[in-house]
N, C-alpha and C. Protein backbone atom coordinates (compact mmCIF):
# COMPACT_ATOMS: atom_id res chain seq x y z
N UNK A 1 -6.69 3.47 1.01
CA UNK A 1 -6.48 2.98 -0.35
C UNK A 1 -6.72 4.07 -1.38
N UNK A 2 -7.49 4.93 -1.09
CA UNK A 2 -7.81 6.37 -1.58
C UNK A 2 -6.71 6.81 -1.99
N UNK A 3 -5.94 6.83 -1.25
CA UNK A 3 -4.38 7.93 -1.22
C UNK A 3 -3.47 6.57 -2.54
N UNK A 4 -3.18 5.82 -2.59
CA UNK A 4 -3.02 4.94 -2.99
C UNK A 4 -3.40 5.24 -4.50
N UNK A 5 -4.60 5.21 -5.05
CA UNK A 5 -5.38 5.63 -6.30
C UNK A 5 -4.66 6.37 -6.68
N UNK A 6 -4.27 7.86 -5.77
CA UNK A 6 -4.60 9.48 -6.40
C UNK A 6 -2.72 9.09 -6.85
N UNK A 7 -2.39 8.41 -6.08
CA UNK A 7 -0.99 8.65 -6.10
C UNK A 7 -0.90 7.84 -8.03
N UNK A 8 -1.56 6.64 -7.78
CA UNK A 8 -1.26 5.92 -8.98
C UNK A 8 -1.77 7.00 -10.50
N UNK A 9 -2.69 7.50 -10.07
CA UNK A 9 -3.29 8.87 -11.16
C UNK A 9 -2.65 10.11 -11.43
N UNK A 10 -1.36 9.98 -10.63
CA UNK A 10 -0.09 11.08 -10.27
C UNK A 10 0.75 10.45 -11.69
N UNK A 11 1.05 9.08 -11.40
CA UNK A 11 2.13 8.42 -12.06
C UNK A 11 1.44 8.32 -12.90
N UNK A 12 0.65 7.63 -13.19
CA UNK A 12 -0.23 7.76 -14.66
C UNK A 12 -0.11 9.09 -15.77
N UNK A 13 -0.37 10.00 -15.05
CA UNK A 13 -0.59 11.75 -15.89
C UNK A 13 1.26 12.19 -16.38
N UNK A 14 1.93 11.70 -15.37
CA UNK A 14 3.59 11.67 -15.44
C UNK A 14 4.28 10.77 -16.53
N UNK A 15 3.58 10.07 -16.45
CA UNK A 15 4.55 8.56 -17.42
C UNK A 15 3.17 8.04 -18.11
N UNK A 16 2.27 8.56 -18.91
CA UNK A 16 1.83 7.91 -19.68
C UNK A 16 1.87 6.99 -20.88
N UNK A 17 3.17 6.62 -21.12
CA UNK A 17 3.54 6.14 -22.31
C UNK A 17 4.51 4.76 -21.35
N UNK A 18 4.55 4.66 -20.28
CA UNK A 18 5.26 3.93 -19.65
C UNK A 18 4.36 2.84 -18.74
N UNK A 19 3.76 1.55 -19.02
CA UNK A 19 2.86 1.13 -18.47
C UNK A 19 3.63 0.29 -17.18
N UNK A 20 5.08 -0.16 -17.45
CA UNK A 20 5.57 -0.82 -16.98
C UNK A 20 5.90 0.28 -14.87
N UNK A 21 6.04 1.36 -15.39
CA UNK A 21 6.24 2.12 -14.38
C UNK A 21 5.27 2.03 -13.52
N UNK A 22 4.17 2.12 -13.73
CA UNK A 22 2.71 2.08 -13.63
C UNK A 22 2.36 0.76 -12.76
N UNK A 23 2.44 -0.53 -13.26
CA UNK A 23 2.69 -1.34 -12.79
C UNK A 23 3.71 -1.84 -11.55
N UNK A 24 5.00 -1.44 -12.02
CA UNK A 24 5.29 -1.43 -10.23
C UNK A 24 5.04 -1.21 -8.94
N UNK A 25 4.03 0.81 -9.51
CA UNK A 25 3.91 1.09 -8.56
C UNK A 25 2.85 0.73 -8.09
N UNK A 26 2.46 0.08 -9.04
CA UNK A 26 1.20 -0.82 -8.25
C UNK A 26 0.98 -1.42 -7.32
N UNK A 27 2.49 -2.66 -7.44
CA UNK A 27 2.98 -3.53 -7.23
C UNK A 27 3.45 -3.24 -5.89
N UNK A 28 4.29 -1.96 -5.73
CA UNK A 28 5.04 -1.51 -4.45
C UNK A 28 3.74 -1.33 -3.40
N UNK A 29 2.46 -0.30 -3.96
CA UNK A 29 1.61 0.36 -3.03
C UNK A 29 0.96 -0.89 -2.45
N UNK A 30 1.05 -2.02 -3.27
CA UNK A 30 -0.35 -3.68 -3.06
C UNK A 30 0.98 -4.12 -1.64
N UNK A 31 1.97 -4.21 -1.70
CA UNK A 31 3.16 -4.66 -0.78
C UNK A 31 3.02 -3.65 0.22
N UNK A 32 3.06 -3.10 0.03
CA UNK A 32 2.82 -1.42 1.25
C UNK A 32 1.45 -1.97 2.45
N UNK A 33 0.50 -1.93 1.00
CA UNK A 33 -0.67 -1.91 2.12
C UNK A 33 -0.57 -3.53 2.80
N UNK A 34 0.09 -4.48 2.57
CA UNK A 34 -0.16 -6.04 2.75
C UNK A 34 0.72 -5.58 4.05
N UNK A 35 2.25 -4.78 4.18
CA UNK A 35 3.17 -4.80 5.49
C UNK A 35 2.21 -3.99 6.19
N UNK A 36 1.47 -3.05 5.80
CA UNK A 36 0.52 -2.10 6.48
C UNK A 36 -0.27 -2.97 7.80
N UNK A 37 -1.25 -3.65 6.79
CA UNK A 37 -2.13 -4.74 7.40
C UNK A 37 -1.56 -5.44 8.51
N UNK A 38 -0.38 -5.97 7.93
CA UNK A 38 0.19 -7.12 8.17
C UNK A 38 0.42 -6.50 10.10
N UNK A 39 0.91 -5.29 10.25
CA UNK A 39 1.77 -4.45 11.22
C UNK A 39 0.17 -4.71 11.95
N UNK A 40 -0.27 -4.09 11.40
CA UNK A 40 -1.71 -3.70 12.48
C UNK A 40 -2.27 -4.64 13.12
N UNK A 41 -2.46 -5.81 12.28
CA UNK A 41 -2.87 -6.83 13.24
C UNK A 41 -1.86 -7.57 13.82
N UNK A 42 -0.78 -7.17 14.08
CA UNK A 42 0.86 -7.59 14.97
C UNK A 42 0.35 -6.79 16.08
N UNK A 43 -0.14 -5.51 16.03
CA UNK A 43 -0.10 -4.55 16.87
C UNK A 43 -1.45 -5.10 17.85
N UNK A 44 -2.65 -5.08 17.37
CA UNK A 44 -4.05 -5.81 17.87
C UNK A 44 -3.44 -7.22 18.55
N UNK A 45 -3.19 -7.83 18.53
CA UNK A 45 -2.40 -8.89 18.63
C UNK A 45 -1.67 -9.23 19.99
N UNK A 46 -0.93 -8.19 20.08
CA UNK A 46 0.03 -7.57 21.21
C UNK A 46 -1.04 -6.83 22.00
N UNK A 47 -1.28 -6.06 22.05
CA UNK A 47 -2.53 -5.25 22.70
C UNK A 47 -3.81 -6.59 23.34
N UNK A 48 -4.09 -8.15 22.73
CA UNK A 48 -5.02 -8.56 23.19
C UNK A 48 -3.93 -9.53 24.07
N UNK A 49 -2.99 -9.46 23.69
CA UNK A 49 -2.20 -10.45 24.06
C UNK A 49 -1.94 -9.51 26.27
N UNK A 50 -1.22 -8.37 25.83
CA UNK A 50 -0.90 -7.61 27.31
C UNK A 50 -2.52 -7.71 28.21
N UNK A 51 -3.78 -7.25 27.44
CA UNK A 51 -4.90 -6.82 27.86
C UNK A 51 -4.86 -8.40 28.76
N UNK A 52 -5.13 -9.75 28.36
CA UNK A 52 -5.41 -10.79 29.02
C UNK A 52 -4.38 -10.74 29.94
């Protein structure tokens, strides 16, 4: 989520006058990390699923 921040403090220093930009990419990185999550415990999942 670190990487996430620095990136949003990227766009921030770039488009300061643009909050709306800002906000998307908010929006995109919060969707990112949710398919992120979402994958990993698909993956744990599958892995407890073969292990039994």
């Amino acid at each position: 989520m670190l990487l996430g921040f620095s990136l949003l403090c990227l766009v921030e220093k770039h488009f300061p006058s643009s909050r709306v930009s800002f906000l998307s990419v908010q929006e995109e990185l919060m969707y990112l990390q949710l398919a992120v999550h979402t994958h990993f415990l698909y993956q744990q999942k599958k892995v407890l699923l073969c292990s039994v």
